[in-house]
C-alpha atoms as a PDB file:
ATOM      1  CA  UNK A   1      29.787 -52.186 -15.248  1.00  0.00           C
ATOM      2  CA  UNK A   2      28.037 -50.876 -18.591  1.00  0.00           C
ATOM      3  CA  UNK A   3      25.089 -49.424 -16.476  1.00  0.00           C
ATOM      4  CA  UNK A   4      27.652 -47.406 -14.975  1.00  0.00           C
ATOM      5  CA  UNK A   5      29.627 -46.779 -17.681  1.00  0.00           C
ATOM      6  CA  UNK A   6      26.024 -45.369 -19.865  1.00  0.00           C
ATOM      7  CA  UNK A   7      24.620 -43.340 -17.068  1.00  0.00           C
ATOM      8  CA  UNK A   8      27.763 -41.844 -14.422  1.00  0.00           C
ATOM      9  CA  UNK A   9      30.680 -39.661 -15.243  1.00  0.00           C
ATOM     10  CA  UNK A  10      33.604 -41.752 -14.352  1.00  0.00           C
ATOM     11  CA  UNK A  11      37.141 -40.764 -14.381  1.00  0.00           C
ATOM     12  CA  UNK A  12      39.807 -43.279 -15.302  1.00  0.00           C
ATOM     13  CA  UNK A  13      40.812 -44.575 -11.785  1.00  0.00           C
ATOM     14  CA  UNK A  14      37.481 -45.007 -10.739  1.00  0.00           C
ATOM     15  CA  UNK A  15      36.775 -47.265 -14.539  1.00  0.00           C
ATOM     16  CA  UNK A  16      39.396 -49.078 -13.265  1.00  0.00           C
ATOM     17  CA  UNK A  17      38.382 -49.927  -9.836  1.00  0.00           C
ATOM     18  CA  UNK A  18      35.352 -50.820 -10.740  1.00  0.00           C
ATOM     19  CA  UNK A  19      36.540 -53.396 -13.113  1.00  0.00           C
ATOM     20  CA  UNK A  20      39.046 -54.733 -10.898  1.00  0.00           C
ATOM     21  CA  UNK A  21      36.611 -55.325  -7.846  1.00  0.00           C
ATOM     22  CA  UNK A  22      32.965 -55.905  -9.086  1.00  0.00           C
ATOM     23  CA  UNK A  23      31.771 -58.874  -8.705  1.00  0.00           C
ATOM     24  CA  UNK A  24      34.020 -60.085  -6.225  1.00  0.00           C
ATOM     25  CA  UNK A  25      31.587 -59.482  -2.921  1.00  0.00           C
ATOM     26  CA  UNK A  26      28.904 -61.898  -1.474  1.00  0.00           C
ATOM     27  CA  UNK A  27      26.351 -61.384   0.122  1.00  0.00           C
ATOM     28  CA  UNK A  28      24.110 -63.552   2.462  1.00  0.00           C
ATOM     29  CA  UNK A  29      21.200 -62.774   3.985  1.00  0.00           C
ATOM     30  CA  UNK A  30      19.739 -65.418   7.145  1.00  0.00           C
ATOM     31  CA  UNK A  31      16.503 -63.475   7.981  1.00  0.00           C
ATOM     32  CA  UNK A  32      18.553 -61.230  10.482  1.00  0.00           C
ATOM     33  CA  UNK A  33      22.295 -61.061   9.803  1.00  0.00           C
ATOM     34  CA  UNK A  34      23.583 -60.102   6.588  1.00  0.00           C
ATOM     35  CA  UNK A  35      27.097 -61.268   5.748  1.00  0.00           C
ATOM     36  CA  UNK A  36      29.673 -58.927   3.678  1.00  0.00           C
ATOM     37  CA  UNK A  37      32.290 -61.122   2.646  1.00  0.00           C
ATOM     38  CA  UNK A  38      34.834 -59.740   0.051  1.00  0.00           C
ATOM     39  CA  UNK A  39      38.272 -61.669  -0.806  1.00  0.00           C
ATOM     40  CA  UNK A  40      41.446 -59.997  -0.674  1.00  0.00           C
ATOM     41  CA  UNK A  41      42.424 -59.216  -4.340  1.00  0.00           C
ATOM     42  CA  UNK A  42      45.115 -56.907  -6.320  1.00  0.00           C
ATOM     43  CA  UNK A  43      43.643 -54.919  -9.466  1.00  0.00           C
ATOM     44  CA  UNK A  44      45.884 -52.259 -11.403  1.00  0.00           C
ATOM     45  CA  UNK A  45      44.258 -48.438 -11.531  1.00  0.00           C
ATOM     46  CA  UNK A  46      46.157 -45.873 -13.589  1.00  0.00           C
ATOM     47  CA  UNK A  47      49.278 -48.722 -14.418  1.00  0.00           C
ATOM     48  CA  UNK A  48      49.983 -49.219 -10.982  1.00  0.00           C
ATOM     49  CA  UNK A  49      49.550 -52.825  -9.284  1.00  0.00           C
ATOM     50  CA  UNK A  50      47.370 -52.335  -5.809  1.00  0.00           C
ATOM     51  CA  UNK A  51      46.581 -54.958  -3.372  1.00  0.00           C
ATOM     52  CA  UNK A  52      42.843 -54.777  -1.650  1.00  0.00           C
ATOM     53  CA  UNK A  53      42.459 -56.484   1.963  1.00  0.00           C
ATOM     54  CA  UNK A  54      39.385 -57.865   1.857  1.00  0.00           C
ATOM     55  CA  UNK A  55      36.314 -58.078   4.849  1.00  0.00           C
ATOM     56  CA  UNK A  56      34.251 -60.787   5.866  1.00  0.00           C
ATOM     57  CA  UNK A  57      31.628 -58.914   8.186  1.00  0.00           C
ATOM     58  CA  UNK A  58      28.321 -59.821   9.848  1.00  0.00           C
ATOM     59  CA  UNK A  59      25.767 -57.388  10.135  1.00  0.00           C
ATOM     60  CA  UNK A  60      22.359 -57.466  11.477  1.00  0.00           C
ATOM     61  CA  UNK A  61      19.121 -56.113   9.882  1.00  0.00           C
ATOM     62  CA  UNK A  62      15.413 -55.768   9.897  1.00  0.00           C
ATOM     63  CA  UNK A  63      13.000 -55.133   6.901  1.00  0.00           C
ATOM     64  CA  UNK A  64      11.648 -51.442   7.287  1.00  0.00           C
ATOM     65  CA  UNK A  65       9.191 -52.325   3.921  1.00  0.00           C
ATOM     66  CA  UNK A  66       8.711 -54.090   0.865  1.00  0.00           C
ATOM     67  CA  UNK A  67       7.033 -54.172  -2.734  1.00  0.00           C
ATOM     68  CA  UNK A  68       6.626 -55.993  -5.909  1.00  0.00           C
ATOM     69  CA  UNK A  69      10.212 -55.720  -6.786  1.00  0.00           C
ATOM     70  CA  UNK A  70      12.331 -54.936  -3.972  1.00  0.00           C
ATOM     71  CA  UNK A  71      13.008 -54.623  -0.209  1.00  0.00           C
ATOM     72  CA  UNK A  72      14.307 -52.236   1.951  1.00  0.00           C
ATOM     73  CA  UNK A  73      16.294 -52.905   5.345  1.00  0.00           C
ATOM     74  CA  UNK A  74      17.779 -51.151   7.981  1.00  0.00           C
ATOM     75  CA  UNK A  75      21.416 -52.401   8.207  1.00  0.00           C
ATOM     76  CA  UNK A  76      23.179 -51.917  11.864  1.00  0.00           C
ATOM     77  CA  UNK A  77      26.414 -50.694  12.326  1.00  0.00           C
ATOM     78  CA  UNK A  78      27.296 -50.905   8.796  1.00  0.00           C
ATOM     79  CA  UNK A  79      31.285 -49.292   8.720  1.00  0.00           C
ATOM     80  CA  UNK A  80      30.178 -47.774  11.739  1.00  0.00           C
ATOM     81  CA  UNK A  81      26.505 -46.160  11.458  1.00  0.00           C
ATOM     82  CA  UNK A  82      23.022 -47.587  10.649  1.00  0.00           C
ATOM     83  CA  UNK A  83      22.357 -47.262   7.053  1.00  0.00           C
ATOM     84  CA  UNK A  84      18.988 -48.347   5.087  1.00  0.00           C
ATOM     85  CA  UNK A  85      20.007 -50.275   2.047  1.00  0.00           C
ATOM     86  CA  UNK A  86      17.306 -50.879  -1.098  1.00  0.00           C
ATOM     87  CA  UNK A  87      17.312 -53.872  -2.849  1.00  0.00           C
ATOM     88  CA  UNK A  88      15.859 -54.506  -6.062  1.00  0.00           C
ATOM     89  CA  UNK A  89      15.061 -57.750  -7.749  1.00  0.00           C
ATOM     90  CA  UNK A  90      15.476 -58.153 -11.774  1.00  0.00           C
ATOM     91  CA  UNK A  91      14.443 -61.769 -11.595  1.00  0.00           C
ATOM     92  CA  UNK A  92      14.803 -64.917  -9.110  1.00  0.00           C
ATOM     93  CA  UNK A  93      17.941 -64.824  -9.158  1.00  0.00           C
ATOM     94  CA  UNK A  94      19.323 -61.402  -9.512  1.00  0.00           C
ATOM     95  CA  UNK A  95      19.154 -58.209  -7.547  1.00  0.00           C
ATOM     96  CA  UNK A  96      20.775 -54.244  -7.776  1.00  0.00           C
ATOM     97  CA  UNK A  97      21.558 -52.008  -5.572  1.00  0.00           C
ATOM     98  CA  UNK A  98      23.158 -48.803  -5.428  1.00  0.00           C
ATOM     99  CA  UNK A  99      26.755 -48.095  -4.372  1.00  0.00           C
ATOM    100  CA  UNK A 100      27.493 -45.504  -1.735  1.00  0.00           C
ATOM    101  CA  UNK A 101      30.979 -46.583  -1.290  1.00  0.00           C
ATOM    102  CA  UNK A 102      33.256 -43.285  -0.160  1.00  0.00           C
ATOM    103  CA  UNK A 103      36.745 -44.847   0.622  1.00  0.00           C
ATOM    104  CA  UNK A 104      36.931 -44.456  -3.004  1.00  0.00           C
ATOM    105  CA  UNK A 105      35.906 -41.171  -4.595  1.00  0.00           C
ATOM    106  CA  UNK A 106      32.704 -43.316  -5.807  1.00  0.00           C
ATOM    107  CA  UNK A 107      30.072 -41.732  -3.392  1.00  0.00           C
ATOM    108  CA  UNK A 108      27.446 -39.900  -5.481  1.00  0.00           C
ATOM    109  CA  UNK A 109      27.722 -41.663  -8.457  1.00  0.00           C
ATOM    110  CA  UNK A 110      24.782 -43.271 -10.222  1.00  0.00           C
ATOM    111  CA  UNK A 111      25.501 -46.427 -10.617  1.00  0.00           C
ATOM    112  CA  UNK A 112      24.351 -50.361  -9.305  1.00  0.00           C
ATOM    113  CA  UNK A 113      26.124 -53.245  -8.590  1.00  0.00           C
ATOM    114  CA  UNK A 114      24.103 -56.303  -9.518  1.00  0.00           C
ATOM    115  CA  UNK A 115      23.842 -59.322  -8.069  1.00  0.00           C
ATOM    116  CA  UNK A 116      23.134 -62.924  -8.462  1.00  0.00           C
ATOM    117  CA  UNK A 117      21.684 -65.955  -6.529  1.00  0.00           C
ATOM    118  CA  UNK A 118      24.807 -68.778  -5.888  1.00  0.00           C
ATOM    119  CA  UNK A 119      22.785 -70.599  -3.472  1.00  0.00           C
END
């Protein structure tokens, strides 16, 4: 959240949906399926109590390149379209990647949701 907070223009609802629900999604990658698996959780935005269903999804993927630091794949039939997502690794253990979430108003916005190895 403070990488976002220091470098995107956020308004209030959006500060607050982002600290309700990051941190909350895992990821797992197999070689060729990546699972998105989010609980269900409630968060407050602007005072008001909200309730999130949450996802577990399976997609699959392929590796469309790579470098020192980070990966790229092509992700199929991610919320309905193939979509290339870039991963970057800080360390062993943790990775970034950009948000382009648009349910939410958050589309655009330059910020990353890090990562971090549980298995």
């Amino acid at each position: 959240m403070h990488f976002a907070k220091t470098h995107a223009l956020l308004e209030p609802r959006q500060v607050d949906f982002l600290d309700g629900s990051l941190g909350r999604l895992e990821l797992t990658f197999n070689g060729t399926t990546m699972r998105y698996l989010l609980p269900d959780f409630d968060l407050t935005i602007q005072g008001k109590m909200k309730h999130l269903v949450g996802t577990d999804e399976t997609f699959s993927y392929r590796v469309l390149g790579t470098d020192d630091d980070s990966i790229a794949l092509l992700v199929a039939k991610d919320h309905g379209r193939d979509r290339i997502i870039h991963i970057h690794f800080v360390n062993a253990n943790t990775f970034w990647l950009y948000s382009e979430e648009s349910d939410y108003g958050l589309r655009d916005l330059n910020y990353r949701e890090y990562f971090r190895k549980i298995e």
